[in-house]
C-alpha atoms as a PDB file:
ATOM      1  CA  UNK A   1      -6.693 -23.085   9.767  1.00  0.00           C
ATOM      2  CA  UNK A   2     -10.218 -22.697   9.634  1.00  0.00           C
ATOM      3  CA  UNK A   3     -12.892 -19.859   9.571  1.00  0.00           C
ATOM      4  CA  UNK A   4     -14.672 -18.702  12.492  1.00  0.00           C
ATOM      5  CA  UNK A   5     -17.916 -16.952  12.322  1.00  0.00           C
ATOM      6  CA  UNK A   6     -19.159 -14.633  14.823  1.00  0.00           C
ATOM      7  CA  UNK A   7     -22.576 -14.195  13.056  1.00  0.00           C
ATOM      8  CA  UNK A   8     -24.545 -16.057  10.183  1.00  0.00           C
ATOM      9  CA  UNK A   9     -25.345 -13.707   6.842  1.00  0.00           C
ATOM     10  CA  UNK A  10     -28.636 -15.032   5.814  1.00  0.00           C
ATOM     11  CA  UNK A  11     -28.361 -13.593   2.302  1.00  0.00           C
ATOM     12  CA  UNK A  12     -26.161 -13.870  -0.761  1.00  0.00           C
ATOM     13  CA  UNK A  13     -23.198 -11.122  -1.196  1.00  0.00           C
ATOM     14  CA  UNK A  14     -22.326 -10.288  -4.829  1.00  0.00           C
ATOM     15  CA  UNK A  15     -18.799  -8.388  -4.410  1.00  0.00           C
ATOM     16  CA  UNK A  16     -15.889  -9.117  -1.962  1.00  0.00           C
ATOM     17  CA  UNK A  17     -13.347  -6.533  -1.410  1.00  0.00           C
ATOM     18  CA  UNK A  18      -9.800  -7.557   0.025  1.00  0.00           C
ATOM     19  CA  UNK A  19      -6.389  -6.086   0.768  1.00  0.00           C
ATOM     20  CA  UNK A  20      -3.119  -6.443   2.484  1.00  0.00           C
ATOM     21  CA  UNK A  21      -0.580  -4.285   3.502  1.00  0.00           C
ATOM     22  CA  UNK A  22       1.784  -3.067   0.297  1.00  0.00           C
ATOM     23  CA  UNK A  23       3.460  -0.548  -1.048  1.00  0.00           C
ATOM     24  CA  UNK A  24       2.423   2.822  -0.315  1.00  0.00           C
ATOM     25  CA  UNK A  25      -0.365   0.982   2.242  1.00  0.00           C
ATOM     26  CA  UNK A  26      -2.684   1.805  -1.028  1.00  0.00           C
ATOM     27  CA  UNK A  27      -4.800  -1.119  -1.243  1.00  0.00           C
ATOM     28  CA  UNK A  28      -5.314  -1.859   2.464  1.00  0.00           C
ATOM     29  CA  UNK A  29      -5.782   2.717   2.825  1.00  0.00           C
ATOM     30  CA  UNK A  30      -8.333   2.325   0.358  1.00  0.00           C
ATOM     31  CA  UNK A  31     -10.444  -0.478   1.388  1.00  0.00           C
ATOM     32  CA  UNK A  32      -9.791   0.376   5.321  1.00  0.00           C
ATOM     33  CA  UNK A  33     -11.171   3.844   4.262  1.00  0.00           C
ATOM     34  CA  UNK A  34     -14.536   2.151   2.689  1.00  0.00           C
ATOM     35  CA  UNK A  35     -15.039  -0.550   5.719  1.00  0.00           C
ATOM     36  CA  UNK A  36     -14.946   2.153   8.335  1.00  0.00           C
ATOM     37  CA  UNK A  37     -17.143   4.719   5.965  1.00  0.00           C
ATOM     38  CA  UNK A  38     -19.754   2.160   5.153  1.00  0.00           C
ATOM     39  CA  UNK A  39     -19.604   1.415   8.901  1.00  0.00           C
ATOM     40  CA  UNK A  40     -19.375  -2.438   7.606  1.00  0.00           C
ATOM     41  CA  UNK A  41     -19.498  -4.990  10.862  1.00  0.00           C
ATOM     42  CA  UNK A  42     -16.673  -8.310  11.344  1.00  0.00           C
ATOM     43  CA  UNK A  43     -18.521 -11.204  10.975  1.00  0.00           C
ATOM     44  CA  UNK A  44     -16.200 -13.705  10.528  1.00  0.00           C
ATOM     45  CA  UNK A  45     -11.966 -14.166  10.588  1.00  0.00           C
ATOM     46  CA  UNK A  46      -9.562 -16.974   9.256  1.00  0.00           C
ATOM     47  CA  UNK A  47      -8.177 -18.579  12.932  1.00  0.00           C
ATOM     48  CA  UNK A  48      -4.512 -19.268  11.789  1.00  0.00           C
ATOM     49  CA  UNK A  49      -3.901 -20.266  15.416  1.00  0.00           C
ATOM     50  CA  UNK A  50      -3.288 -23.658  15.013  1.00  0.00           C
ATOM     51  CA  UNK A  51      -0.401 -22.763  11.746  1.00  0.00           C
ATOM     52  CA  UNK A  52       1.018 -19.508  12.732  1.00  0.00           C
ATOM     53  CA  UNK A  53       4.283 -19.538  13.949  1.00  0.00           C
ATOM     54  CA  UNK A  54       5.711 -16.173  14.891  1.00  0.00           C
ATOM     55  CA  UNK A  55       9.567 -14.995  14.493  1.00  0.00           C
ATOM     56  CA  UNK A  56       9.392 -12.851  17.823  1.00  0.00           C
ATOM     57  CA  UNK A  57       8.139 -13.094  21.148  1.00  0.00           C
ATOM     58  CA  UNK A  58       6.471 -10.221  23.254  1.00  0.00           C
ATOM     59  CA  UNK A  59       8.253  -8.936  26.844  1.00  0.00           C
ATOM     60  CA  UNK A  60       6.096  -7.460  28.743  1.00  0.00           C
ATOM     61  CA  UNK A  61       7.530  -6.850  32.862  1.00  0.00           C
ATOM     62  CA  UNK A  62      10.245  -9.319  32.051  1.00  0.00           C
ATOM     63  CA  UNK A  63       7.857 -11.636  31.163  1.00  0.00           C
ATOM     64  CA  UNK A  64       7.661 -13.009  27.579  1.00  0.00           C
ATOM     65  CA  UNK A  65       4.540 -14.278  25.508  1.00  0.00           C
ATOM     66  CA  UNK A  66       3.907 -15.266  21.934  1.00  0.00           C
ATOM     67  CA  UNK A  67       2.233 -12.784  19.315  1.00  0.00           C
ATOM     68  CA  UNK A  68      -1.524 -12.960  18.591  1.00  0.00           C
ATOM     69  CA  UNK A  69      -1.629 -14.081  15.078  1.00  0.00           C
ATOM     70  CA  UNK A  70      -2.103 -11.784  12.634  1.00  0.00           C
ATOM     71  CA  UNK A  71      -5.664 -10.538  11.890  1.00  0.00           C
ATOM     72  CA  UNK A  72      -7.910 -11.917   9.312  1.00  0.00           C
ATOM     73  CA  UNK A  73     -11.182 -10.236   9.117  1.00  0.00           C
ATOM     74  CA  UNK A  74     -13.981 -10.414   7.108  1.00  0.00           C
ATOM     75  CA  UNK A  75     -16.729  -7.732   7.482  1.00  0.00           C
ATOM     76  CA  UNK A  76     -20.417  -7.292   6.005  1.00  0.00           C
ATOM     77  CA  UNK A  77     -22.571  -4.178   4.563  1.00  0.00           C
ATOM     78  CA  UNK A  78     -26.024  -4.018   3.813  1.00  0.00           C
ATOM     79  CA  UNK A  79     -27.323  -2.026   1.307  1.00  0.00           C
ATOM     80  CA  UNK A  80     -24.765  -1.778  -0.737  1.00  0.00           C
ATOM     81  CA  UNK A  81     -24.151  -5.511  -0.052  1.00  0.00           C
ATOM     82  CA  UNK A  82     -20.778  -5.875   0.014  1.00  0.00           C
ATOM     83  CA  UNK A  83     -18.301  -7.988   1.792  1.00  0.00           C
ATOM     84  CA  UNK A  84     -14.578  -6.590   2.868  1.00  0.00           C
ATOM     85  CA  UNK A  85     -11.637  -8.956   3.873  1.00  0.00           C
ATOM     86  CA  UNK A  86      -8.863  -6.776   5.460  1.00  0.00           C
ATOM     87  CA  UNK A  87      -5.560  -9.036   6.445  1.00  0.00           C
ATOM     88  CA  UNK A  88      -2.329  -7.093   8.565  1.00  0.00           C
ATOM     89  CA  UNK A  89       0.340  -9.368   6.926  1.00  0.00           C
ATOM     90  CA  UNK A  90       1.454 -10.339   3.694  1.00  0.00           C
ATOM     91  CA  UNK A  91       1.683 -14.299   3.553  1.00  0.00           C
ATOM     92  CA  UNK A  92       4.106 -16.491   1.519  1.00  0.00           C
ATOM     93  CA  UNK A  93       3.752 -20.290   0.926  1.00  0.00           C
ATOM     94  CA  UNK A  94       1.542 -22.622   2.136  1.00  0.00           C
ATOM     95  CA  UNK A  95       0.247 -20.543   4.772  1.00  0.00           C
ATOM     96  CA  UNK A  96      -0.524 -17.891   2.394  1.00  0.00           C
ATOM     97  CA  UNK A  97      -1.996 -20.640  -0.219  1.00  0.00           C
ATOM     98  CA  UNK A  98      -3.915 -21.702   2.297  1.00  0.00           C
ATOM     99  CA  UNK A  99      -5.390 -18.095   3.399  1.00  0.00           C
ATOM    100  CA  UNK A 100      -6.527 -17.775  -0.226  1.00  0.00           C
ATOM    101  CA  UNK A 101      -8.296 -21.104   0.083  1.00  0.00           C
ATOM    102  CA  UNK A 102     -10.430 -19.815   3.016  1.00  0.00           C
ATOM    103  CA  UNK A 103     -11.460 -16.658   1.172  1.00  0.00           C
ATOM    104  CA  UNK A 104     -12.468 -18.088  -1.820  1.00  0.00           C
ATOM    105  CA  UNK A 105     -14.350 -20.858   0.151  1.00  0.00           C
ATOM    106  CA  UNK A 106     -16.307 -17.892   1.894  1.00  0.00           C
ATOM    107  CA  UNK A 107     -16.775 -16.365  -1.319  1.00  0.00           C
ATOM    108  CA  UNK A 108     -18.387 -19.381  -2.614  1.00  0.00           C
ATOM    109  CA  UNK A 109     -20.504 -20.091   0.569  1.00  0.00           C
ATOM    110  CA  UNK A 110     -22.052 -16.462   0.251  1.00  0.00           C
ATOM    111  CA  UNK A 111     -22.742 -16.489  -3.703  1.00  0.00           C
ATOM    112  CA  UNK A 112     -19.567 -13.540  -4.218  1.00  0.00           C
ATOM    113  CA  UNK A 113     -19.666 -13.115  -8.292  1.00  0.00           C
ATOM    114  CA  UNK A 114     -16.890 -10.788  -8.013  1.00  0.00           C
ATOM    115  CA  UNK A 115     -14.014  -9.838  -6.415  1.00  0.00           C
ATOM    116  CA  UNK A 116     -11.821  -6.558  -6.091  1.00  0.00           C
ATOM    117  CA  UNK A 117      -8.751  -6.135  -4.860  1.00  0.00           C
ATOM    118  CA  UNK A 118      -6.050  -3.155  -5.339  1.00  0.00           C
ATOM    119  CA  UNK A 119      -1.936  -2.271  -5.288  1.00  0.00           C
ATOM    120  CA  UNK A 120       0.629   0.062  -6.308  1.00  0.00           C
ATOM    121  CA  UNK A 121       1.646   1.169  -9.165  1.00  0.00           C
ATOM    122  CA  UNK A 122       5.041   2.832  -8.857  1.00  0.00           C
ATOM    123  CA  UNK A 123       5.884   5.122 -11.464  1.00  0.00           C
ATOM    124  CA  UNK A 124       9.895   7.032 -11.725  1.00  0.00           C
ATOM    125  CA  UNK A 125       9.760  10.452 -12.481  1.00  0.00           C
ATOM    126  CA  UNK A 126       6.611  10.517 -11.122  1.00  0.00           C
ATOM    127  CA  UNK A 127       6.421  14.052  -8.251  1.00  0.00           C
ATOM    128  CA  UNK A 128       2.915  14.310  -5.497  1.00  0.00           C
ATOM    129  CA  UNK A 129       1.807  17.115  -7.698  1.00  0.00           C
ATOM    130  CA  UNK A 130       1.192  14.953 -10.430  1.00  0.00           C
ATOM    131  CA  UNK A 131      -2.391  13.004  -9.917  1.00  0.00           C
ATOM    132  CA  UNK A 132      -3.221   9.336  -9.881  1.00  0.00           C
ATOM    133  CA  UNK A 133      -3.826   7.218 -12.136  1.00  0.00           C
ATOM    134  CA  UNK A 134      -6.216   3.743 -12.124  1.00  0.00           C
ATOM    135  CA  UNK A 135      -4.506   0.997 -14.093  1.00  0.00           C
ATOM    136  CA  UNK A 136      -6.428  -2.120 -13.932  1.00  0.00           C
ATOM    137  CA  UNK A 137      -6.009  -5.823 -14.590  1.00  0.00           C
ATOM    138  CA  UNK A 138      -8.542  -8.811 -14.558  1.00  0.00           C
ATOM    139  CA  UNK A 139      -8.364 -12.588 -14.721  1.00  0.00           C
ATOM    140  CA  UNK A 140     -11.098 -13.044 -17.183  1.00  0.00           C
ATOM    141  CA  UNK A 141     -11.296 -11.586 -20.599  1.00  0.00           C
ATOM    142  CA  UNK A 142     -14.939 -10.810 -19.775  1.00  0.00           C
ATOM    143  CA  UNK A 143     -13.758  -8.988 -16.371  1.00  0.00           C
ATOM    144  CA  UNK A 144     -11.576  -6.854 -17.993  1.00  0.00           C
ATOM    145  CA  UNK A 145     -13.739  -5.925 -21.117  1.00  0.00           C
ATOM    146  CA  UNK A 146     -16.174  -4.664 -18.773  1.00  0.00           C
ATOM    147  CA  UNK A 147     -14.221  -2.532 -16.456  1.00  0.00           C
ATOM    148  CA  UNK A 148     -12.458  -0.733 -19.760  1.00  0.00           C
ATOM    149  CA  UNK A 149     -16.463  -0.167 -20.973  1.00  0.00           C
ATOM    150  CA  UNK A 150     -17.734   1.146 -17.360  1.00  0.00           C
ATOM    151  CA  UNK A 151     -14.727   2.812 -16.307  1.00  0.00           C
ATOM    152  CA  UNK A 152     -12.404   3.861 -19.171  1.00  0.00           C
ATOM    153  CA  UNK A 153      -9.333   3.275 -17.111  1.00  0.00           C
ATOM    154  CA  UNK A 154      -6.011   1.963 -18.434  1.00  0.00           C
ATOM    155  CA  UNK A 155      -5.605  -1.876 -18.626  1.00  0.00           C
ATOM    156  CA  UNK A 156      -2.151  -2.265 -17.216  1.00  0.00           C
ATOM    157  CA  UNK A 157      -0.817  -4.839 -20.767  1.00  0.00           C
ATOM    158  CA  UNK A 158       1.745  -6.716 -18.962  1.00  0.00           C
ATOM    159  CA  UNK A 159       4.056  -6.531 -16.180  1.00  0.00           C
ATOM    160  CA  UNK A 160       3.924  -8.247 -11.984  1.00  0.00           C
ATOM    161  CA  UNK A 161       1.329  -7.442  -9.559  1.00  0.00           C
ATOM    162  CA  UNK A 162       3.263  -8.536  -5.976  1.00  0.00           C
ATOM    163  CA  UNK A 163       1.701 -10.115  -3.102  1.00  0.00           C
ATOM    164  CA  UNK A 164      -1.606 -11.383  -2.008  1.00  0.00           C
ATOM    165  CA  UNK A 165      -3.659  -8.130  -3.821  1.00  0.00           C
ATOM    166  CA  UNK A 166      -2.489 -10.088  -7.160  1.00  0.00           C
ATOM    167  CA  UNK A 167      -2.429 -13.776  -6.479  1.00  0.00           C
ATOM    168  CA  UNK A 168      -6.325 -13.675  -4.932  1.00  0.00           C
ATOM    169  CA  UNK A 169      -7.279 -13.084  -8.739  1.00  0.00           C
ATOM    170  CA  UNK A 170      -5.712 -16.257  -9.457  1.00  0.00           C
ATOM    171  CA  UNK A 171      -7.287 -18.486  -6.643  1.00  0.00           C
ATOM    172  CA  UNK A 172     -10.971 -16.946  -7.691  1.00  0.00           C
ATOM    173  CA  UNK A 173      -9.843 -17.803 -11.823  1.00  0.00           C
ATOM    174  CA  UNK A 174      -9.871 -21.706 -10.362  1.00  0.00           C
ATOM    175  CA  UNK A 175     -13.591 -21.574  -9.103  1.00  0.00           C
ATOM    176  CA  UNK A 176     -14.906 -19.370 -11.652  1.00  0.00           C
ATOM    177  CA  UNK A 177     -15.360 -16.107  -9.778  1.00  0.00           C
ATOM    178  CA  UNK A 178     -14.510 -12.613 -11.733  1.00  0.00           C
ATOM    179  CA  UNK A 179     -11.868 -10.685 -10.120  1.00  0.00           C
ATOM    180  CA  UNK A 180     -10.184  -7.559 -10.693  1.00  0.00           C
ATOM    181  CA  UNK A 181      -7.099  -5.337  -9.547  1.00  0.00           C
ATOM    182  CA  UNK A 182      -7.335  -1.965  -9.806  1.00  0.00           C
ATOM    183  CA  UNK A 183      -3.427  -0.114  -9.099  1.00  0.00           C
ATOM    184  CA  UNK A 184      -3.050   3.110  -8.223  1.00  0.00           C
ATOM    185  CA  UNK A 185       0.147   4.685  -9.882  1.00  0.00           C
ATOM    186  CA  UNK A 186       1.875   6.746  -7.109  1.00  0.00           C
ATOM    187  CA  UNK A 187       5.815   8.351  -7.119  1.00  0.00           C
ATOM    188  CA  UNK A 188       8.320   5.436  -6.955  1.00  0.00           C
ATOM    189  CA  UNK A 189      10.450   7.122  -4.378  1.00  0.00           C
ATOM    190  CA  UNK A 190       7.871   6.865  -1.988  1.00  0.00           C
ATOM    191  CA  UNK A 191       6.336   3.409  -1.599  1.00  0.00           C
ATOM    192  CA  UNK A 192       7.703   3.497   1.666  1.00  0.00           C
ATOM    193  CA  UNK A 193       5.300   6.284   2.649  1.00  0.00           C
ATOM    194  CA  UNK A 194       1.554   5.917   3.059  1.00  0.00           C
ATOM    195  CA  UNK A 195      -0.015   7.501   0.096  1.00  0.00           C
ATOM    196  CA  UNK A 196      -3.645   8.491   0.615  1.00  0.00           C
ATOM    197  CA  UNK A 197      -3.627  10.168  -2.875  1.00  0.00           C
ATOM    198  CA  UNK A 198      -3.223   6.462  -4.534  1.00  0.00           C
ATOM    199  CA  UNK A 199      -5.677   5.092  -2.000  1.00  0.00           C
ATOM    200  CA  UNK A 200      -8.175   7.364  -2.947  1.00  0.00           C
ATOM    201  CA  UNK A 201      -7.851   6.904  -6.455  1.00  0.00           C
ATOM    202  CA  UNK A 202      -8.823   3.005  -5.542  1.00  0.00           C
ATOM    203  CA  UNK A 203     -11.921   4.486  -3.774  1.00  0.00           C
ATOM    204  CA  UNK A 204     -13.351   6.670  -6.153  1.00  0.00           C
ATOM    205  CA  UNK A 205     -13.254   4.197  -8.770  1.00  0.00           C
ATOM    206  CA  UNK A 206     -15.043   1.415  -6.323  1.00  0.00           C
ATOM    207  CA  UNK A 207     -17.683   3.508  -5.978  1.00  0.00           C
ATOM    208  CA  UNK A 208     -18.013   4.245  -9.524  1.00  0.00           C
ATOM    209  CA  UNK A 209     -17.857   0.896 -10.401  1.00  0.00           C
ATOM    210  CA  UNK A 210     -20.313  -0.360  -7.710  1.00  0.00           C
ATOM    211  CA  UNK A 211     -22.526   2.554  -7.318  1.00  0.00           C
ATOM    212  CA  UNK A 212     -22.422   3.972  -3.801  1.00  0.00           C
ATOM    213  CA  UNK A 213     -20.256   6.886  -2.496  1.00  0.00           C
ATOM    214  CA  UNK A 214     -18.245   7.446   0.764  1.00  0.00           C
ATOM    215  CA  UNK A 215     -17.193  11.111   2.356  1.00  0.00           C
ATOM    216  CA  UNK A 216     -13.668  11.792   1.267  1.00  0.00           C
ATOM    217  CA  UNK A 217     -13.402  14.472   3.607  1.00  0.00           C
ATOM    218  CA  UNK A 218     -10.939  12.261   5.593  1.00  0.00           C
ATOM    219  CA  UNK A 219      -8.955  10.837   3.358  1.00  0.00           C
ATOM    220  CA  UNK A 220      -8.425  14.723   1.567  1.00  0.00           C
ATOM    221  CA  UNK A 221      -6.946  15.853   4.823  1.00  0.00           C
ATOM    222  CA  UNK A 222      -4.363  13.032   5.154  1.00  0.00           C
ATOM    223  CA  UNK A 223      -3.475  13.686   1.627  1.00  0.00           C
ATOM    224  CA  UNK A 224      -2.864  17.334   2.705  1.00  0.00           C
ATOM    225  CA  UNK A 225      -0.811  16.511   5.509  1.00  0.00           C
ATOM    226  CA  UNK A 226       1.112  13.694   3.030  1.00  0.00           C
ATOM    227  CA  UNK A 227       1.633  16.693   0.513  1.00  0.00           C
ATOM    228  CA  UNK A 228       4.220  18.444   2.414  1.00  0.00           C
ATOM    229  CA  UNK A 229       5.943  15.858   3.498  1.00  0.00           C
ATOM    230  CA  UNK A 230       6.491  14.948  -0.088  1.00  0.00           C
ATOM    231  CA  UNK A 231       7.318  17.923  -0.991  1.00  0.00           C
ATOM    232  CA  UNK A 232      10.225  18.282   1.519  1.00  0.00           C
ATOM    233  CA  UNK A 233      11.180  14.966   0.248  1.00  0.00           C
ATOM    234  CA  UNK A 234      11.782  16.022  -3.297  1.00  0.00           C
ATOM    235  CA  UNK A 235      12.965  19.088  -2.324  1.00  0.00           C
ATOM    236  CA  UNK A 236      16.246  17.085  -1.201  1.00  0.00           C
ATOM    237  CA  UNK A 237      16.527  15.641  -4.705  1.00  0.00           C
ATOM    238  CA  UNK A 238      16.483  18.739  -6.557  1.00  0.00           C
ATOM    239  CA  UNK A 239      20.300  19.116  -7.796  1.00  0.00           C
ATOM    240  CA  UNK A 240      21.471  22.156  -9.348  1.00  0.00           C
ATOM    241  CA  UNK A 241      20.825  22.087 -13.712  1.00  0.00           C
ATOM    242  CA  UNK A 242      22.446  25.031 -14.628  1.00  0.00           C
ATOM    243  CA  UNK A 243      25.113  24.279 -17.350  1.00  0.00           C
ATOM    244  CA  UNK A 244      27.273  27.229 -15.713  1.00  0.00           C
ATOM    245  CA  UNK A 245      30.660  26.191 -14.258  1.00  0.00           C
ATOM    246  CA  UNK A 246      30.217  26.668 -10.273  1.00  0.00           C
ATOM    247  CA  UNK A 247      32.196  28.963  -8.711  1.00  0.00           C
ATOM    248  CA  UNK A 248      34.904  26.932  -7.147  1.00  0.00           C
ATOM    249  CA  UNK A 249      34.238  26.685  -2.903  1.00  0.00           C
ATOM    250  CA  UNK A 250      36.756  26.041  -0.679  1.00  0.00           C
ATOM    251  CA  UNK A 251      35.102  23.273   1.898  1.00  0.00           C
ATOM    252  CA  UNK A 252      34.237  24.760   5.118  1.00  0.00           C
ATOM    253  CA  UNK A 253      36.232  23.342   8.033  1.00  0.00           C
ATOM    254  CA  UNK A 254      33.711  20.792   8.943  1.00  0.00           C
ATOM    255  CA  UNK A 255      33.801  20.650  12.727  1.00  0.00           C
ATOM    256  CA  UNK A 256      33.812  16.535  14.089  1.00  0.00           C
ATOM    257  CA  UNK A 257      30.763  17.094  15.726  1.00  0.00           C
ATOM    258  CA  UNK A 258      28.748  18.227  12.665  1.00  0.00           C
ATOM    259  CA  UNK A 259      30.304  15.122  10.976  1.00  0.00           C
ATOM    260  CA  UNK A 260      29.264  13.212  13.761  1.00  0.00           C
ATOM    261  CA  UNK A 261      25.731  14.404  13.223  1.00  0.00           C
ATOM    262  CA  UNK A 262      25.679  13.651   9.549  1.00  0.00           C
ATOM    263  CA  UNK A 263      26.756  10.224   9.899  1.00  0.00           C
ATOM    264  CA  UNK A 264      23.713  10.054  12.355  1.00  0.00           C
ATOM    265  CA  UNK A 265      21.785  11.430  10.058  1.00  0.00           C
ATOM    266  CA  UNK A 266      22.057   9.058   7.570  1.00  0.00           C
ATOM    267  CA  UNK A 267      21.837   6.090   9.981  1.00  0.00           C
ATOM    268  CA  UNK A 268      18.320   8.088  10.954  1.00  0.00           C
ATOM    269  CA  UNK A 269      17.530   8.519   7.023  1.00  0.00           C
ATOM    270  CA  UNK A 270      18.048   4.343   6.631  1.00  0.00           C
ATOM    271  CA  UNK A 271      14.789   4.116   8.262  1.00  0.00           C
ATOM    272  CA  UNK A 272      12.884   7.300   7.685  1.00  0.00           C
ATOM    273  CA  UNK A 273      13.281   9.034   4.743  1.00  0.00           C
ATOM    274  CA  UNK A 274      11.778  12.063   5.974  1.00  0.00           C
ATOM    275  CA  UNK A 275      14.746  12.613   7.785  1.00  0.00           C
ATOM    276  CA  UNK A 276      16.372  13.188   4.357  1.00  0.00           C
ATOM    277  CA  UNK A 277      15.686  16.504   3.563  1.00  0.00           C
ATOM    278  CA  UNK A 278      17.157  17.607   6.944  1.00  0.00           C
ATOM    279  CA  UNK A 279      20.372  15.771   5.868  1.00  0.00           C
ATOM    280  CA  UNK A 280      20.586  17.184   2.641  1.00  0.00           C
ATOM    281  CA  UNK A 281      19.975  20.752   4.186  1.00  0.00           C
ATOM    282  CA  UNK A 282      23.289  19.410   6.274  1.00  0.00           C
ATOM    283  CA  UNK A 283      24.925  18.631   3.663  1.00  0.00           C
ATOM    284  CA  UNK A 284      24.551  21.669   1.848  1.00  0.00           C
ATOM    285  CA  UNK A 285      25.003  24.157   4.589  1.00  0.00           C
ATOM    286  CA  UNK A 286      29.037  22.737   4.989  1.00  0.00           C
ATOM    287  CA  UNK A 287      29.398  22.272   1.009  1.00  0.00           C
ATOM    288  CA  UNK A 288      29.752  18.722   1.405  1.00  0.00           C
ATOM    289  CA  UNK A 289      27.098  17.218  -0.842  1.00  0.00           C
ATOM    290  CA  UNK A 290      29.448  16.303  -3.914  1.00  0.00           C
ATOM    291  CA  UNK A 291      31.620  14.177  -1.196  1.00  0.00           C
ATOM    292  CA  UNK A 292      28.181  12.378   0.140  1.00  0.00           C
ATOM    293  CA  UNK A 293      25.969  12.365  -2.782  1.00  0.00           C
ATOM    294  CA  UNK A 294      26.434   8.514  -3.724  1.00  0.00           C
ATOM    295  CA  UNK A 295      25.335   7.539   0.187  1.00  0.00           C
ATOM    296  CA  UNK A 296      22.716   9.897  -0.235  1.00  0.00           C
ATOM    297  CA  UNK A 297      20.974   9.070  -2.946  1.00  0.00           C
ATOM    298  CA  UNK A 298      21.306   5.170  -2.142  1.00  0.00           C
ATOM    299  CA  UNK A 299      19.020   5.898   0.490  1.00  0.00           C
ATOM    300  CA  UNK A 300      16.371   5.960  -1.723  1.00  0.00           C
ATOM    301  CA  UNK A 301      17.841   3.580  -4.726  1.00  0.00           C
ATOM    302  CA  UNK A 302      17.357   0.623  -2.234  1.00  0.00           C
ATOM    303  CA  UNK A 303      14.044   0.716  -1.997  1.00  0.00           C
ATOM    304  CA  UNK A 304      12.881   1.124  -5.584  1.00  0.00           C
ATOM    305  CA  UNK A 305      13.996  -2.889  -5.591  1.00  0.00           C
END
């Protein structure tokens, strides 16, 4: 592993940013959304050519090849100077020890003071409607004073950050450079959805805290689009409150191939939970939600794990 440069920065860079995909996609959405508004340029990458070894293999015309490692970029922007570090893959072990190595050895070589990264913070009970919140955590005492002072956010008092947006505070702590985490809090039943509401939180509160500003014109529309979808999804899990005893329904005679369709349905709903609002309109339609609701609402248990 080593890092290759495509161009030399002549100058000294105060703040890095960094992020990996996560829950939600809220630190990587947020940081993305900065590189590519501050038009920052790739200047460098970690080469993991030599240690990555891939699970899969690529057919292309019958003909197989290996993967292209993962990417591992690090951009530059002048004026604000910042630098960005933007990874596609979540590393464990050694190899992922060794990734934080390499971007704190960068960090060093171009005078970084501080470092930023960002996550998730799922909350339960927690709808779309409801907005954002910044929770933040730092590995120095100092860090953290100062981001309560400038910012006023919450310091999250305990609890696990997961992943590579927590454990690059760590690997700065051992060379002395400030770091910081700022989490987004975002509905728990969603982390498998992108959330550009949680991303932008991250954003806003960047630029606060290191003075510049980016056009959130973008991210607003994906967080429209994101809205509905949301709101189809909870739609699904709205079950009846009323303390009245139900009318007693005789089940419809469910024909097979509606039962057939269900059963896809839920295979469908295993892997995207947007489907599930179309299966609970299923469901309902032939009275048959009582019968299914455990299956149903594992769908979503299983990934709050």
């Amino acid at each position: 592993m080593k890092l290759k440069y495509f161009e030399e920065l002549t100058y000294r860079v105060p703040v890095l940013l960094a992020a990996w995909p996560g829950m939600g996609q809220v630190a990587l959405g947020a940081v993305d959304y900065i590189r590519r508004k501050l038009n920052a340029k790739p200047f460098a990458e970690i080469d993991l050519s030599d240690e990555y070894l891939p699970n899969e293999v690529v057919v292309e015309e019958g003909l197989i090849k290996l993967p292209r490692p993962p990417a591992n970029v690090f951009y530059y922007k002048h004026n604000p100077d910042i630098l960005i570090f933007e990874s596609t893959v979540q590393f464990s072990g050694e190899l992922g020890a060794n990734v934080m190595f390499k971007i704190v050895e960068l960090s060093m070589r171009f005078g970084v003071k501080n470092i930023f990264t960002g996550a998730a913070f799922p909350k339960y009970g927690m709808t779309s409607d409801d907005p954002s919140e910044i929770y933040a955590v730092a590995n120095s005492k100092k860090m953290r004073d100062y981001i309560y002072r400038k910012l006023r956010v919450k310091i999250m008092e305990e609890g696990r950050i997961t992943g590579m947006n927590g454990l690059l505070l760590a690997y700065a702590m051992r060379e002395g450079i400030d770091a910081a985490c700022f989490l987004a809090s975002m509905p728990a039943y969603a982390i498998q959805f992108p959330n550009p509401k949680a991303s932008r939180a991250i954003v806003e509160v960047l630029c606060e805290l290191l003075g510049f500003s980016v056009d959130l014109e973008e991210i607003n529309y994906h967080i429209s689009i994101m809205a509905k979808e949301f709101a189809k999804i909870e739609e699904a899990f709205q079950l009846s409150e009323s303390q009245e005893e139900p009318t007693e329904k005789k089940p419809k005679e469910v024909p097979q191939s509606v039962l057939k369709r269900i059963e896809k349905l839920f295979e469908e709903s295993r892997h995207d939970k947007s489907k599930a609002y179309i299966l609970k309109r299923e469901l309902d339609r032939w009275n048959l939600f009582e019968k299914y609701e455990d299956r149903f609402l594992d769908l979503f248990k299983k990934e709050k794990h």
